[in-house]
C-alpha atoms as a PDB file:
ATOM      1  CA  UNK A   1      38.029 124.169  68.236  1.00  0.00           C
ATOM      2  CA  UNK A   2      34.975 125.026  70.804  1.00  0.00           C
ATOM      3  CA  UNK A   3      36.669 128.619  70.731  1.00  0.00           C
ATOM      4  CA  UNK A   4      36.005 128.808  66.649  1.00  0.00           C
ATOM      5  CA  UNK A   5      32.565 127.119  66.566  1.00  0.00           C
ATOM      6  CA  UNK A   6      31.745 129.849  69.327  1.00  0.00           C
ATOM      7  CA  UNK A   7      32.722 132.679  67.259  1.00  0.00           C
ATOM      8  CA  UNK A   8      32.204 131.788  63.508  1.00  0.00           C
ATOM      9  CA  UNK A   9      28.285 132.134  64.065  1.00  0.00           C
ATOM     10  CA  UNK A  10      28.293 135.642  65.552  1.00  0.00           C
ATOM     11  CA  UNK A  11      30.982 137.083  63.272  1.00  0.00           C
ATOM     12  CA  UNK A  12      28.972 135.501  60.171  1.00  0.00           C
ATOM     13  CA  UNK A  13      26.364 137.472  61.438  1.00  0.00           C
ATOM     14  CA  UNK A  14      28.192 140.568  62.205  1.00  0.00           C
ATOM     15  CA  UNK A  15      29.684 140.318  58.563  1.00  0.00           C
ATOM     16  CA  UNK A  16      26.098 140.389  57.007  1.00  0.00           C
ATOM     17  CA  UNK A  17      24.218 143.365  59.107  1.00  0.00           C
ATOM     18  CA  UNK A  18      24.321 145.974  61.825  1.00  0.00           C
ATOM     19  CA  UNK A  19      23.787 144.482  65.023  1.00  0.00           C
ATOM     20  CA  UNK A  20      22.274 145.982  68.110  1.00  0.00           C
ATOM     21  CA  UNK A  21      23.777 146.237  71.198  1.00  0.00           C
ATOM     22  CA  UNK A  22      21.328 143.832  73.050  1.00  0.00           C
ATOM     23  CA  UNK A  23      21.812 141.250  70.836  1.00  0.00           C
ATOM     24  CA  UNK A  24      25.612 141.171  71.112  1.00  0.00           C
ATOM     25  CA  UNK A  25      25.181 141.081  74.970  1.00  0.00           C
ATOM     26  CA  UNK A  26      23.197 137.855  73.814  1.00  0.00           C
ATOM     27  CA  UNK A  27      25.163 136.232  72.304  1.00  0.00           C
ATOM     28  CA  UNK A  28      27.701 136.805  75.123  1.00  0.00           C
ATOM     29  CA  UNK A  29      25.591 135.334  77.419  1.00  0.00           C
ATOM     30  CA  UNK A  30      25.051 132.187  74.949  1.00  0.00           C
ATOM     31  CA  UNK A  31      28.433 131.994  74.377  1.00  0.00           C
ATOM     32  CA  UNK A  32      29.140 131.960  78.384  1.00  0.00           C
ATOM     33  CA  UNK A  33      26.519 129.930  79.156  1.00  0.00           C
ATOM     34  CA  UNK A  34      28.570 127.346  77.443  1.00  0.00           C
ATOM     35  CA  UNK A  35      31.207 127.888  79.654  1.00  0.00           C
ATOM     36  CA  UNK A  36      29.139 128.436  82.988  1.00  0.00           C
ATOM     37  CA  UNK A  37      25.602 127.243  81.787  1.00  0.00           C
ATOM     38  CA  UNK A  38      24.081 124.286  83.765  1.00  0.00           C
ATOM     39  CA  UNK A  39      24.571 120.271  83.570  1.00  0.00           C
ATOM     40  CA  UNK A  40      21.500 118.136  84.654  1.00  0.00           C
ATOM     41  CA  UNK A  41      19.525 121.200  86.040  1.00  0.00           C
ATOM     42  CA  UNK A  42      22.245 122.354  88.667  1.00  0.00           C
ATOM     43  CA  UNK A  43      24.441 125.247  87.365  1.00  0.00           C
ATOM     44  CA  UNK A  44      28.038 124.898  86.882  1.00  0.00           C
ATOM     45  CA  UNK A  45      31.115 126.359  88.744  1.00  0.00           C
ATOM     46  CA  UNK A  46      32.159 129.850  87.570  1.00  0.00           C
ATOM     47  CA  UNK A  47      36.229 128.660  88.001  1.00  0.00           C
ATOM     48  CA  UNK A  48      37.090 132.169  86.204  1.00  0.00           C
ATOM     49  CA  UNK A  49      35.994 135.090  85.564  1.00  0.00           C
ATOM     50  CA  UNK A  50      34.568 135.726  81.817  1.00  0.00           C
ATOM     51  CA  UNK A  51      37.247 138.520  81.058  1.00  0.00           C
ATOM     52  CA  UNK A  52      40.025 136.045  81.891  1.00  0.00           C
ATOM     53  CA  UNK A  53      38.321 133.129  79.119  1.00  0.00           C
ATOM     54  CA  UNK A  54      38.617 136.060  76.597  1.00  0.00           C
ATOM     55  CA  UNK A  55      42.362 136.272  77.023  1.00  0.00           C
ATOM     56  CA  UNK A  56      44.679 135.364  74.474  1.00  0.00           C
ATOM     57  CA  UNK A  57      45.871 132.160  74.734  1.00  0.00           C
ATOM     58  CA  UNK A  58      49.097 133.060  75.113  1.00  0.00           C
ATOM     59  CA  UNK A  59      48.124 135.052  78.258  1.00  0.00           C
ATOM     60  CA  UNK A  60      46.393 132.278  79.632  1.00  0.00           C
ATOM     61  CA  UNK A  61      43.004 132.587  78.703  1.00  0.00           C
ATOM     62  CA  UNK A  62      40.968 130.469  76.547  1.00  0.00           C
ATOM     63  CA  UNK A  63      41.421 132.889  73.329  1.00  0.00           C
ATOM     64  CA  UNK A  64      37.321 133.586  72.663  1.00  0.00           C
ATOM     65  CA  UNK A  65      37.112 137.337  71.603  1.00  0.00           C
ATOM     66  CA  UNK A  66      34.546 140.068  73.305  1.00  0.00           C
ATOM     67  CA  UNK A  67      31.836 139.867  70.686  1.00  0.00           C
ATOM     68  CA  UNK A  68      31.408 143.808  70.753  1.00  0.00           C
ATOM     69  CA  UNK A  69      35.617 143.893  69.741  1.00  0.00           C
ATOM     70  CA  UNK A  70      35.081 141.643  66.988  1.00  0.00           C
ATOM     71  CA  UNK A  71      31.600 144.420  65.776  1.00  0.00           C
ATOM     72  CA  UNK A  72      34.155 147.154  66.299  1.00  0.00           C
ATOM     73  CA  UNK A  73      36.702 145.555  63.879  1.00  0.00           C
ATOM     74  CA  UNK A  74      33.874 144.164  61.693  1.00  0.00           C
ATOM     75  CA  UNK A  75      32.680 148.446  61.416  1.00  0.00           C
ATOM     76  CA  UNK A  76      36.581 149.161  60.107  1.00  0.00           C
ATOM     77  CA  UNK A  77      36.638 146.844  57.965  1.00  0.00           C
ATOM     78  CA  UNK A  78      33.696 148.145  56.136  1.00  0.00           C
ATOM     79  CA  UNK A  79      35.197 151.408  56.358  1.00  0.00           C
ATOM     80  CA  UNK A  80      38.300 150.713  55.046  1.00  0.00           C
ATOM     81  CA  UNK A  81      36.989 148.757  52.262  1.00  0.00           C
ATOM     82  CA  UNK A  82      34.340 151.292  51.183  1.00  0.00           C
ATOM     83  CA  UNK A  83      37.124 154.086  51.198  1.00  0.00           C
ATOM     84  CA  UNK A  84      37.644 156.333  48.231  1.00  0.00           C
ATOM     85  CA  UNK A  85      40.127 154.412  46.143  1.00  0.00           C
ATOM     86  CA  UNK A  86      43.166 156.651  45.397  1.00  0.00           C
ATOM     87  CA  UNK A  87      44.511 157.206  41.753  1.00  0.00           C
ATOM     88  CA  UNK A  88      47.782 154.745  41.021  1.00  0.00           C
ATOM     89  CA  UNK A  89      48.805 158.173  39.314  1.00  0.00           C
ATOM     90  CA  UNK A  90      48.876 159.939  42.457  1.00  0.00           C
ATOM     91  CA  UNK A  91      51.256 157.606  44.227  1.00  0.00           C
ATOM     92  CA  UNK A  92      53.793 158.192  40.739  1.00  0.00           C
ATOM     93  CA  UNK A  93      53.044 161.926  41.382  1.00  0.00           C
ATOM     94  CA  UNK A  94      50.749 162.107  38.397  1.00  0.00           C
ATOM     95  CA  UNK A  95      53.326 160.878  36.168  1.00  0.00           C
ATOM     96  CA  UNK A  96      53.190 157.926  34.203  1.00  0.00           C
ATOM     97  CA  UNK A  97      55.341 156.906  30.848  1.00  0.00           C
END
């Protein structure tokens, strides 16, 4: 659940606008700093590394997703949605009964 609370901000945000660069590497570090932040003023053990937490689960990690991935994917996805739309008449080869 941490993993989705994590994320859902940050990919609202990519959803909505174009994101710099420094501000993904932000919200890396808040999102880390969850992880490896600091608990009554002394910082907290770094057990493993940040590339193993953004495994897959399945691979052992803890699942949470590079945040600059998720802006690639996010960029695509606009793409592909604000593609020309081809004619269904093309796909018939222009002929329709």
């Amino acid at each position: 659940m941490v993993r989705h609370v994590l994320s859902s901000m940050a990919i609202y945000l990519l959803l909505a606008v174009v994101v710099p660069k420094v501000v993904l590497q932000r919200i890396n570090r808040l999102i880390s700093g969850f992880f490896w932040g600091s608990h009554d003023g002394k910082p907290k053990h770094n057990w493993v590394s940040w590339k193993a937490i953004c495994r897959p689960v399945l691979e052992g990690g803890l699942g949470v997703r590079y945040i600059e991935d998720v802006e690639h994917l996010m960029q695509f996805k606009k793409t592909w949605q604000n593609r020309p739309k081809a004619d269904p008449r093309e796909k018939l080869g222009g002929q329709i009964i």
